[in-house]
Protein backbone atom coordinates (compact mmCIF):
# COMPACT_ATOMS: atom_id res chain seq x y z
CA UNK A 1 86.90 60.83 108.79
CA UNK A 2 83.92 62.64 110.01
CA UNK A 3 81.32 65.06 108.32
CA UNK A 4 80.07 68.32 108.97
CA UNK A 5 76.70 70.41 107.91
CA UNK A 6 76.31 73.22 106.47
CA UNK A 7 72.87 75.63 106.32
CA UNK A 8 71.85 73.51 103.88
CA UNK A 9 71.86 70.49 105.99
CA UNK A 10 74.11 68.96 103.72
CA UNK A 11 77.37 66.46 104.89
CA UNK A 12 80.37 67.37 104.27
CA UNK A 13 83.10 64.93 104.62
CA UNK A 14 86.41 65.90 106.72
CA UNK A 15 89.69 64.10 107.13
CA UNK A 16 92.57 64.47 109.96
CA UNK A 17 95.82 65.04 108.43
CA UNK A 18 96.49 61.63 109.28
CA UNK A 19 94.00 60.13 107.01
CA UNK A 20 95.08 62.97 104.07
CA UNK A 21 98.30 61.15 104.39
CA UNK A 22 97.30 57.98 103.65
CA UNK A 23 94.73 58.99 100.89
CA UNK A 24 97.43 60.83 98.80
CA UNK A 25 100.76 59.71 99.47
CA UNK A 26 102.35 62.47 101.04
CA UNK A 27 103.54 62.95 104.46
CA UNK A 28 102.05 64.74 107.05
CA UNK A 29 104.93 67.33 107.26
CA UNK A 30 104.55 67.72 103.67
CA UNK A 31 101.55 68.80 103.70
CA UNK A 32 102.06 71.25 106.30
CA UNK A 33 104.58 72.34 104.50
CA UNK A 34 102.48 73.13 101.13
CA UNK A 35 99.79 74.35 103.82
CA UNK A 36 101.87 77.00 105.55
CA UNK A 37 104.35 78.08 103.05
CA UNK A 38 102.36 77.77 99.89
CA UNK A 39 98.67 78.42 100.93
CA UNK A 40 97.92 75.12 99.07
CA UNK A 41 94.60 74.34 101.47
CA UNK A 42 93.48 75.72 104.15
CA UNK A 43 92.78 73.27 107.50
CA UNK A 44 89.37 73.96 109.34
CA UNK A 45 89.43 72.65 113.42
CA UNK A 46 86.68 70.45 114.32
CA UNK A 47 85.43 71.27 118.05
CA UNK A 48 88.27 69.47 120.22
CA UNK A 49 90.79 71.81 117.69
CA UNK A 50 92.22 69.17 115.73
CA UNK A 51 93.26 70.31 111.77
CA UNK A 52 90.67 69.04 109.42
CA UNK A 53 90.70 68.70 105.44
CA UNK A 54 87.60 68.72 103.00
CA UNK A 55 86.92 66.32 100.37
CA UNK A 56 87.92 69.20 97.90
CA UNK A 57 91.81 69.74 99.90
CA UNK A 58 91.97 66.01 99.34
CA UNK A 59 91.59 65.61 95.96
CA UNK A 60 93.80 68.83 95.09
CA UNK A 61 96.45 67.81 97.05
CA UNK A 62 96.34 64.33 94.90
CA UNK A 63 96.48 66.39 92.01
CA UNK A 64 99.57 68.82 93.46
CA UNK A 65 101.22 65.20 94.38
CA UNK A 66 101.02 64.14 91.14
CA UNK A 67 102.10 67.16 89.11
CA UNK A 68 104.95 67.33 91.66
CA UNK A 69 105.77 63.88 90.84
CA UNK A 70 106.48 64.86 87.15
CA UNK A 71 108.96 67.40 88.41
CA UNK A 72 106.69 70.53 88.79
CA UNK A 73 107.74 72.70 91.59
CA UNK A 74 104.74 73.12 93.67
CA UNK A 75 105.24 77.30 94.06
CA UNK A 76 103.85 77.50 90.43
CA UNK A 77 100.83 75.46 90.88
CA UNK A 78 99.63 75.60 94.79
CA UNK A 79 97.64 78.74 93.81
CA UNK A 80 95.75 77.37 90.71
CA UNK A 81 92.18 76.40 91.09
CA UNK A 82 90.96 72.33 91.00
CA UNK A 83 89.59 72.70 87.39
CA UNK A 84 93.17 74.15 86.22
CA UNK A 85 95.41 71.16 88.17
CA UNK A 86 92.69 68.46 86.42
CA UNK A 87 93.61 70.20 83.10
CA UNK A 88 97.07 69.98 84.22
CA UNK A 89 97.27 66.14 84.88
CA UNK A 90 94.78 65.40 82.53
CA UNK A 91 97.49 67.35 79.83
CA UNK A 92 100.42 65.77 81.08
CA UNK A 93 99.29 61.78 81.29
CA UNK A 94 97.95 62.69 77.19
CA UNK A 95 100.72 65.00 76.09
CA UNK A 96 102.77 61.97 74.50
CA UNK A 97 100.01 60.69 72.59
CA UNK A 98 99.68 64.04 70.45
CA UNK A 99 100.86 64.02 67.70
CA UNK A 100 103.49 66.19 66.75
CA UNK A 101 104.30 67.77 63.43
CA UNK A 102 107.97 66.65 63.03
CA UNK A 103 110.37 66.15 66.25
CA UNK A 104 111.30 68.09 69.33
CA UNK A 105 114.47 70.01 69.19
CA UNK A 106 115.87 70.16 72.85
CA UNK A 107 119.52 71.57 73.62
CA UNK A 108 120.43 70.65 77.31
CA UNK A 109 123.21 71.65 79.65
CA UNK A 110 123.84 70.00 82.53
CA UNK A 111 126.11 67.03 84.18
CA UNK A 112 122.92 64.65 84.59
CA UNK A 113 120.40 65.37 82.26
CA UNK A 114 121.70 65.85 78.88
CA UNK A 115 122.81 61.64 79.02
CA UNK A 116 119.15 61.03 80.51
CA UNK A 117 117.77 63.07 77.23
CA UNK A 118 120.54 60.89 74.87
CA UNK A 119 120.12 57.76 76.36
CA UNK A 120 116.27 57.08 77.29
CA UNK A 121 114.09 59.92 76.08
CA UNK A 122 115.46 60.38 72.29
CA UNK A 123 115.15 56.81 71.48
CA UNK A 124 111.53 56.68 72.66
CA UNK A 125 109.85 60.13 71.77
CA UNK A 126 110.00 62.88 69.02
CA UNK A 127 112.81 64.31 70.50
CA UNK A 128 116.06 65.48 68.82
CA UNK A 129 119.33 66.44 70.75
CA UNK A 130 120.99 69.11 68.87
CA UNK A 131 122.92 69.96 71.68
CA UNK A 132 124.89 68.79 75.01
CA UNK A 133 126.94 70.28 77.07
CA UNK A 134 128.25 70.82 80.37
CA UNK A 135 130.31 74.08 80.25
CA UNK A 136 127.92 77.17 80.15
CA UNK A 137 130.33 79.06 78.50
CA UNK A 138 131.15 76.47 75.83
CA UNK A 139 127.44 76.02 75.36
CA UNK A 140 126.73 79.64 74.58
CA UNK A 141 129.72 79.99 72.07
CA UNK A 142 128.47 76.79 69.92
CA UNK A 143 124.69 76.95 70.64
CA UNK A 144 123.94 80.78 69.78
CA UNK A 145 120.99 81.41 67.81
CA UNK A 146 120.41 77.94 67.73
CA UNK A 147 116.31 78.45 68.12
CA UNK A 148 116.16 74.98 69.64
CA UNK A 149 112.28 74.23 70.05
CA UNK A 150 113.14 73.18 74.25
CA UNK A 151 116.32 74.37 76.35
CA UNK A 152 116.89 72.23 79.28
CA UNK A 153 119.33 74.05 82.31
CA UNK A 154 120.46 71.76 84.78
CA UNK A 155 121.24 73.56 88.35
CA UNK A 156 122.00 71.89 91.36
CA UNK A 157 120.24 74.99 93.37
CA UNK A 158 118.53 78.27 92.48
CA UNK A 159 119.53 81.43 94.23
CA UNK A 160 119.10 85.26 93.81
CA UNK A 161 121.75 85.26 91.15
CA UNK A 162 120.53 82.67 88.91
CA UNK A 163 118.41 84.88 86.86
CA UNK A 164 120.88 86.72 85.12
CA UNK A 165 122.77 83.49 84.63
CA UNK A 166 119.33 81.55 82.78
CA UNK A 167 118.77 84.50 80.95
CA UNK A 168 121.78 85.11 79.91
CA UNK A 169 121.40 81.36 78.37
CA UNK A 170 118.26 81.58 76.83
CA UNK A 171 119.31 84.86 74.78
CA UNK A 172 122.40 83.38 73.56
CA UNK A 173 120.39 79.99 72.35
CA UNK A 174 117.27 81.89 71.35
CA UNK A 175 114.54 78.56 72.65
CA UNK A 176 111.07 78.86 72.15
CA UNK A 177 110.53 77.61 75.86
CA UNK A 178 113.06 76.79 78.88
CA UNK A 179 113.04 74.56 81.59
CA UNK A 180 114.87 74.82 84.63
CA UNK A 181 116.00 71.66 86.83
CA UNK A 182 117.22 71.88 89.99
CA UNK A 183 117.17 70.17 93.47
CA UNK A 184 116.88 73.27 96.40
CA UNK A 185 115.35 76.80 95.93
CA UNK A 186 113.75 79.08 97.92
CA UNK A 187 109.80 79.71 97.29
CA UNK A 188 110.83 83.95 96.12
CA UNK A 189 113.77 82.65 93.83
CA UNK A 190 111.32 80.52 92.04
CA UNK A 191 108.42 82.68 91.81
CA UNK A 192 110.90 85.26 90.00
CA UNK A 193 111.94 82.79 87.42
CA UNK A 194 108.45 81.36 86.68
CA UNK A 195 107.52 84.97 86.28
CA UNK A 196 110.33 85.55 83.72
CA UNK A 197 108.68 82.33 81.60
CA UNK A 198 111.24 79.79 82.79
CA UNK A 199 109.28 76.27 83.34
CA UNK A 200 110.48 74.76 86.79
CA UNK A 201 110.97 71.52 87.75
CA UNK A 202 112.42 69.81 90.47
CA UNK A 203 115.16 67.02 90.96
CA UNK A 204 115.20 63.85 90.87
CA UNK A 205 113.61 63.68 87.82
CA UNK A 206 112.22 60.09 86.08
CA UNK A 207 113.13 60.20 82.66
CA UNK A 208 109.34 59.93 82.04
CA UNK A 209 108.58 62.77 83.84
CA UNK A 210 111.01 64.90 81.84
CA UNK A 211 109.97 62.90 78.76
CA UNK A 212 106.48 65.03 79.79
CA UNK A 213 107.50 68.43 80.33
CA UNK A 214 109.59 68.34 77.19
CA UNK A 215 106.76 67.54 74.81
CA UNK A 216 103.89 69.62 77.02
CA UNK A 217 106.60 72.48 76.36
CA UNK A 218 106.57 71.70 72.41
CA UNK A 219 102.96 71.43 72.76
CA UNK A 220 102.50 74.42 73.92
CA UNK A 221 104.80 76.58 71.95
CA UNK A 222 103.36 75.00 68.60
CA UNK A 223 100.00 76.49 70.01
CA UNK A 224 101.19 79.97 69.99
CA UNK A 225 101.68 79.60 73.71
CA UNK A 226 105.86 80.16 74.42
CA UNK A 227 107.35 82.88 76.51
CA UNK A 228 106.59 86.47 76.04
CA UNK A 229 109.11 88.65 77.22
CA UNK A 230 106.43 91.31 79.41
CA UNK A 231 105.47 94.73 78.05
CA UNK A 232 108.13 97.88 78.89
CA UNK A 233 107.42 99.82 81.96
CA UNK A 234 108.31 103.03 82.89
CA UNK A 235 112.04 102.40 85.02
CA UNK A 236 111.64 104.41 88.99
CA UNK A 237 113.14 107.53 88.70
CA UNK A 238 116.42 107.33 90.45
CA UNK A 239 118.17 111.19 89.61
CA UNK A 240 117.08 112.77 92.56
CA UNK A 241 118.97 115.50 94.65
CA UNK A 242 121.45 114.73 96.75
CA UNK A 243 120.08 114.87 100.11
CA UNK A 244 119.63 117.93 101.95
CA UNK A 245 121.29 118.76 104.88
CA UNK A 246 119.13 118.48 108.25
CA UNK A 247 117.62 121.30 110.17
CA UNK A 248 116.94 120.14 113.34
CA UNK A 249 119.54 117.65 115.47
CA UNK A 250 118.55 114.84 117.41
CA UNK A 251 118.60 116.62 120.72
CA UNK A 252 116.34 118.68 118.84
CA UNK A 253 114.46 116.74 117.63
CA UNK A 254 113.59 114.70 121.33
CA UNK A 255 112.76 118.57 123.04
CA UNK A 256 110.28 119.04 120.48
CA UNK A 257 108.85 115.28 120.90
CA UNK A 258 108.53 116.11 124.55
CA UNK A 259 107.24 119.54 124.49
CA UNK A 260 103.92 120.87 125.56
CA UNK A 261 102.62 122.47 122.78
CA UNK A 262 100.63 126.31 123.16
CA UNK A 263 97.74 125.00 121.00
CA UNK A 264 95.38 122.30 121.95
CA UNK A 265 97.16 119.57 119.91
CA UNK A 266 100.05 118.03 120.14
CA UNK A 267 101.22 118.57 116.47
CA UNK A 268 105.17 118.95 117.57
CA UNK A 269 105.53 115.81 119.21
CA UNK A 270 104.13 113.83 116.41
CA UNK A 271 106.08 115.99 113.25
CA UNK A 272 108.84 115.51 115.82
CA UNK A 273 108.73 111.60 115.76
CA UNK A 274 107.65 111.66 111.82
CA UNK A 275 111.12 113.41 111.23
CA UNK A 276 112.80 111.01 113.33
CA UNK A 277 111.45 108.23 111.73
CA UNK A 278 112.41 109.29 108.33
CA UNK A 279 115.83 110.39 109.72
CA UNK A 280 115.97 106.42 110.63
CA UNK A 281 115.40 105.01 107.76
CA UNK A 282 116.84 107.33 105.56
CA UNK A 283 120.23 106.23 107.47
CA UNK A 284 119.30 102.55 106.98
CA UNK A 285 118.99 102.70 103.25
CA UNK A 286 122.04 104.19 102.75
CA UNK A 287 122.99 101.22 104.71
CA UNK A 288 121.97 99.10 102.77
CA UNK A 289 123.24 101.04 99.63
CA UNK A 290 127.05 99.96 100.91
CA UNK A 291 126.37 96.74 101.90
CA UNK A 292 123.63 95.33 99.31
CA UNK A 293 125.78 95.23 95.53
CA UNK A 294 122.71 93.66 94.02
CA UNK A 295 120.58 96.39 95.14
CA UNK A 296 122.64 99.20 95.79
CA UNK A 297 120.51 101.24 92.94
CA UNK A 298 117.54 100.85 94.64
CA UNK A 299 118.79 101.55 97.68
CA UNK A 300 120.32 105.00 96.48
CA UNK A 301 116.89 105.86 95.31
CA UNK A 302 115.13 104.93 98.97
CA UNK A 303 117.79 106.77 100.44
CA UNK A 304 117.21 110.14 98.42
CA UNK A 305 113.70 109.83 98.37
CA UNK A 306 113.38 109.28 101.97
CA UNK A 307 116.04 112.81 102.51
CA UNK A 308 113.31 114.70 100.16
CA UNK A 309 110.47 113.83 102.61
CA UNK A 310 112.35 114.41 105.58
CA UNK A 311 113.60 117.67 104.19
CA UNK A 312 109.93 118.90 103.63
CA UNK A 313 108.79 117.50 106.82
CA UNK A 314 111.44 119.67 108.25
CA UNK A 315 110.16 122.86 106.61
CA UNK A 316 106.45 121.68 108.03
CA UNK A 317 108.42 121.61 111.38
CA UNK A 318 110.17 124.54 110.85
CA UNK A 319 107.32 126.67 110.66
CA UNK A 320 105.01 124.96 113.13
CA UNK A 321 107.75 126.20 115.59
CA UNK A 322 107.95 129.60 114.33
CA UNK A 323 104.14 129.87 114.82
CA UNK A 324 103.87 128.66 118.26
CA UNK A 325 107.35 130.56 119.27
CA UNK A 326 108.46 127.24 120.30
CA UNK A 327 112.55 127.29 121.40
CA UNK A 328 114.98 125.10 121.06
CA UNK A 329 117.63 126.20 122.93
């Protein structure tokens, strides 16, 4: 440890990564981990360039350890400020002494956690099992509209396709709030679901820890505070023409990127390469439109969009070389 002043004269203690490990539990890849891919703190280098930590990065990456702990994936809370993750821990270490009015109903699907629920969590909290399964399918058929207060989705991983599958869950069963367990996921896959109001957290799992997020859940959704689905937006318009056809070829297209122009600027050559560009990646989005099922809308959109601003950068062109007499032959 070592300290460091500020204009105030005041010392500032600093920690290697070394001694952040042994303060908080976690290991030093780990925290380089929740450094570089989640922007949890932010290492200083003292003079000889070594990574230091403040007091502050210390104590939040105690806190992130121990919301982790109780099966909170650490994309949905590396961002929040100190003052939040105290609120957080402080919530979750008091959540099963509130009381609540009545119990907790929780419908669960998975191989794992539905016996965990059944067998250790029911007979020591307010919590109800009015539903168990391991067949999605099954599940949907006898649990729609069941309004259960928590639904509990077990997943082994979470991939770009496992959005339509929750939701497609949580509409048949109707919850006030859903968690999501699962064991790998990449850091986009679960910022989409926690932006869609699923609750993540990550396996293994302690029954107490899921004993936690079940009743901070019912907590919350008894305070007026479940999911939300967000507000309409206008869709991107996607019925656009079909793209024109092009005006100039490539051969073109390099003559006029190489050509001296009569006018003290060298307008062709760049309109030359801004067509070419365009050309480029209106050819890669369509692409992508074959190849990419998922996003094969999207991509039909890029691609006519980009065609429409080629097509007037063409005309632009077009006339720029009728001014100048430029040929092409």
């Amino acid at each position: 440890m070592t300290a460091k002043s500020n204009d105030n004269t005041a010392q500032e203690s600093t920690y290697t990564i070394g001694a952040v490990a042994r303060l908080t539990g976690l290991s030093t890849q780990l925290i380089r981990v929740w450094e570089q891919r989640y922007a949890a703190v932010v290492a200083e280098r003292s003079a000889n360039g070594r990574r230091v930590y403040s007091t502050t990065d210390v104590e939040k990456l105690g806190l992130l350890k121990a919301l982790t702990e109780r099966g909170i994936a650490i994309s949905t809370i590396a961002g929040l400020s100190l003052t939040d993750l105290r609120a957080r821990v402080q919530e979750a270490d008091q959540v099963a002494l509130r009381p609540l009015p009545g119990k907790v109903s929780v419908a669960a699907l998975g191989t794992l956690l539905p016996s965990v629920i059944c067998d250790e969590i029911v007979p020591a909290n307010p919590v109800e099992l009015t539903l168990a399964g391991s067949d999605a399918e099954a599940f949907m058929v006898e649990g729609r509209s069941l309004q259960p207060d928590v639904l509990v989705l077990e997943l082994t991983n979470l991939g770009p396709n496992s959005l339509d599958h929750l939701v497609k869950l949580r509409e048949a069963l109707q919850p006030k709030a859903t968690l999501v367990a699962y064991r790998f996921a990449r850091g986009e896959d679960e910022k989409m679901l926690a932006r869609n109001g699923f609750r993540l957290l990550r396996l293994p799992l302690a029954p107490d820890g899921l004993a936690v997020s079940i009743l901070a859940a019912a907590v919350d959704l008894r305070a007026g505070q479940h999911y939300q689905p967000p507000a309409e937006t206008s869709p991107v318009p996607r019925e656009l023409p079909a793209p024109p056809p092009k005006r100039f070829s490539e051969t073109q297209l390099l003559k006029l990127a190489r050509i001296e122009s009569a006018v003290d600027c060298e307008c062709p050559h760049h309109m030359a390469q801004v067509v070419q560009t365009l050309a480029a990646f209106e050819l890669y989005s369509a692409q992508c439109e074959n190849r990419n099922d998922d996003d094969a809308e999207l991509h039909a959109y890029l691609h006519r969009a980009t065609a429409q601003a080629r097509a007037g950068m063409e005309e632009a062109l077009a006339h720029l070389v009728t001014v100048e007499g430029l040929s092409l032959d």
